[in-house]
C-alpha atoms as a PDB file:
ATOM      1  CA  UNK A   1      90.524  90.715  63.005  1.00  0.00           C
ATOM      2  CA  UNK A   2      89.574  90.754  66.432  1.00  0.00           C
ATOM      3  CA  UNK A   3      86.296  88.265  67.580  1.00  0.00           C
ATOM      4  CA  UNK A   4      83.234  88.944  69.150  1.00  0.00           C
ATOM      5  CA  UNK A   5      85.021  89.278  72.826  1.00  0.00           C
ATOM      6  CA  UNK A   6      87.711  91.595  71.896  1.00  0.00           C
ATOM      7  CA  UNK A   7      85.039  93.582  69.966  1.00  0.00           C
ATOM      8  CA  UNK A   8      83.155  93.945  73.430  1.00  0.00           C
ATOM      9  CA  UNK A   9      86.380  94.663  75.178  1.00  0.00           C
ATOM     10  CA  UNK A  10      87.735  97.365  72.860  1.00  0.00           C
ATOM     11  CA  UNK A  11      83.821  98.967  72.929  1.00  0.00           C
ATOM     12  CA  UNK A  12      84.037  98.905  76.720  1.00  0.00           C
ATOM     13  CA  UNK A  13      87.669 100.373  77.036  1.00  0.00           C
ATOM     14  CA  UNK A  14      90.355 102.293  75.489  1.00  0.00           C
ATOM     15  CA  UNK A  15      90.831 100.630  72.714  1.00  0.00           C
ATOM     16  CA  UNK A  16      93.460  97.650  74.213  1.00  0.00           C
ATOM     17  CA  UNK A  17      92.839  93.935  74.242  1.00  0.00           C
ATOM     18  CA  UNK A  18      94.170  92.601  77.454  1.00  0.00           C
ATOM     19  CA  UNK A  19      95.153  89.363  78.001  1.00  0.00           C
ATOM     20  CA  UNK A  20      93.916  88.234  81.836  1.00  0.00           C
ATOM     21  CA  UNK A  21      96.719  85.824  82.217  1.00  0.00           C
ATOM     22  CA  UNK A  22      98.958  88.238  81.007  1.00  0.00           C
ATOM     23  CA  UNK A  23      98.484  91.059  83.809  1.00  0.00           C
ATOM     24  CA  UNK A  24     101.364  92.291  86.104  1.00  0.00           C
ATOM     25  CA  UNK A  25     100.533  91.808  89.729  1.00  0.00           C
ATOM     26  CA  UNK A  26     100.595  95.270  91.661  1.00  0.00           C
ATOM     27  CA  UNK A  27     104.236  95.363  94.061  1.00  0.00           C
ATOM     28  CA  UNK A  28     102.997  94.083  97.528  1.00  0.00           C
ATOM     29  CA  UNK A  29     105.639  94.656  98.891  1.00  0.00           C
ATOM     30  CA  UNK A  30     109.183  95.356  97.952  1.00  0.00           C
ATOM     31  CA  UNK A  31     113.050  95.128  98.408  1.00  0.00           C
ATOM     32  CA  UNK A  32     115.551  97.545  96.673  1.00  0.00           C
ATOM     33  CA  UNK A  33     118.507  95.599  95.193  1.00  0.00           C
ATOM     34  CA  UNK A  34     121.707  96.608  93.628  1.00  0.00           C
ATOM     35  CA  UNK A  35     123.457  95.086  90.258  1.00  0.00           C
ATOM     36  CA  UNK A  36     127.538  94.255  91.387  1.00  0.00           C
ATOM     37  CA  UNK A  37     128.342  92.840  87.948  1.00  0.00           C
ATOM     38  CA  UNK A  38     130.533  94.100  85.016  1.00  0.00           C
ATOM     39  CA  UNK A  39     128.043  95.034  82.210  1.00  0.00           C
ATOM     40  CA  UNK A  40     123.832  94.860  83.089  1.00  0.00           C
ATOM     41  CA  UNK A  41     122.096  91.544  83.763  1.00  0.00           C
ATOM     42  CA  UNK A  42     117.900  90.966  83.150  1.00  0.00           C
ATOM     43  CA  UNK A  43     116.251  88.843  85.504  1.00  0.00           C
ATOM     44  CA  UNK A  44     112.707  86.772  85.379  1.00  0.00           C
ATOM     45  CA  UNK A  45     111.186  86.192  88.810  1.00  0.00           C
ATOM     46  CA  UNK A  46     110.017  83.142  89.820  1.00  0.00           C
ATOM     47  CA  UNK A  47     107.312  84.123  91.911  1.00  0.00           C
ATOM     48  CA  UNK A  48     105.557  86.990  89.927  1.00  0.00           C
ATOM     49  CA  UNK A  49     107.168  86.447  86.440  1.00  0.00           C
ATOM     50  CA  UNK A  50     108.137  90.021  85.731  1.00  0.00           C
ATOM     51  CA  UNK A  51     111.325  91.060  84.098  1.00  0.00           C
ATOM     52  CA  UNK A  52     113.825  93.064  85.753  1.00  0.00           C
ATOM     53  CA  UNK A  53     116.575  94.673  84.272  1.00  0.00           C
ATOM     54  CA  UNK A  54     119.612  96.492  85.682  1.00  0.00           C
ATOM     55  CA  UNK A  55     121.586  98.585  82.824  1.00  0.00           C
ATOM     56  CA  UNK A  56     124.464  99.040  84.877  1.00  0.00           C
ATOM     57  CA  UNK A  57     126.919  98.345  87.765  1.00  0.00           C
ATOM     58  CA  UNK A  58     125.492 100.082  90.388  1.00  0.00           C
ATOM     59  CA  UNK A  59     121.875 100.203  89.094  1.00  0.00           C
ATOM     60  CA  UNK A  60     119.109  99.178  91.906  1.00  0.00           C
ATOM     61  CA  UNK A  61     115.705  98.426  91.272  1.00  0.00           C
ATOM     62  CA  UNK A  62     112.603  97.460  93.491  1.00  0.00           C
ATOM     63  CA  UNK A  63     111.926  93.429  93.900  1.00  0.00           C
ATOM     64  CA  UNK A  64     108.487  92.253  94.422  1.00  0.00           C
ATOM     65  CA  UNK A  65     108.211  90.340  96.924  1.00  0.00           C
ATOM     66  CA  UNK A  66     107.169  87.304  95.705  1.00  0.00           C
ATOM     67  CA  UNK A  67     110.606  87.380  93.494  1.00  0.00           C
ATOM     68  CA  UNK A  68     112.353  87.839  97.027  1.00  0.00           C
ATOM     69  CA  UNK A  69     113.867  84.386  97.350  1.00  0.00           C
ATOM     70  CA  UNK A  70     115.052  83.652  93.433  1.00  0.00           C
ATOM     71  CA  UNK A  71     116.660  86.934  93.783  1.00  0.00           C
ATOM     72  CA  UNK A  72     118.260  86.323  96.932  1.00  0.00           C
ATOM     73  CA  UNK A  73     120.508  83.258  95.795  1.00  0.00           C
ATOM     74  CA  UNK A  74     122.013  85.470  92.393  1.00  0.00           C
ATOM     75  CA  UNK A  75     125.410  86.443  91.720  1.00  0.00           C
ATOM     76  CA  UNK A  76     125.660  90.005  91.250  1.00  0.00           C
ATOM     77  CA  UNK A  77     123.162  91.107  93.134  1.00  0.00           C
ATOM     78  CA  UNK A  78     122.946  92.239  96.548  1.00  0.00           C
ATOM     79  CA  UNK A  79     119.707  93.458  98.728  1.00  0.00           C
ATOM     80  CA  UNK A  80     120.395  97.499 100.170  1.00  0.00           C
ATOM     81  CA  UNK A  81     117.206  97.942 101.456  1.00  0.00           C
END
C-alpha cells in the first residue's frame, strides 16, 4: 500500500514510484570498450554504480565516464574508442 508521498507521486506522474537515490546519472561522457574474455562478464562501476554487461567475446559497450578508471585496470577488457 503505497503512503501519502507515493500517493502524490503516482497522482503527479505515470503511475511509477521512483526512488531519488536510485536514479541513473545521464552518460557525460563516454568510452567504447570491448569484452576479450571466453564467455560474457557483468561489471558494477565504481564511479556511477551502473551495471554493465557484455554477452560475448567481442561485445563493446559505452563506459561512463565516471566508471573510466575501475574499468581501465580489468582483465578482459580493452578501451577501442
Amino acid at each position: 500500500m503505497a503512503c501519502c508521498g507515493q500517493r502524490r507521486a503516482m497522482a503527479a506522474g505515470n503511475g511509477q514510484v521512483i526512488q531519488g537515490n536510485r536514479l541513473p546519472r545521464p552518460v557525460s561522457h563516454s568510452a567504447l570498450y570491448e569484452y576479450t574474455g571466453a564467455t560474457g562478464m557483468t561489471v558494477t562501476g565504481s564511479g556511477s554504480g551502473m551495471k554493465y554487461r557484455f554477452n560475448q567475446p567481442g561485445s563493446k559497450v559505452q563506459i561512463d565516464s565516471h566508471d573510466l578508471a575501475s574499468m581501465a585496470g580489468l582483465p578482459n577488457l580493452r578501451r577501442v574508442g
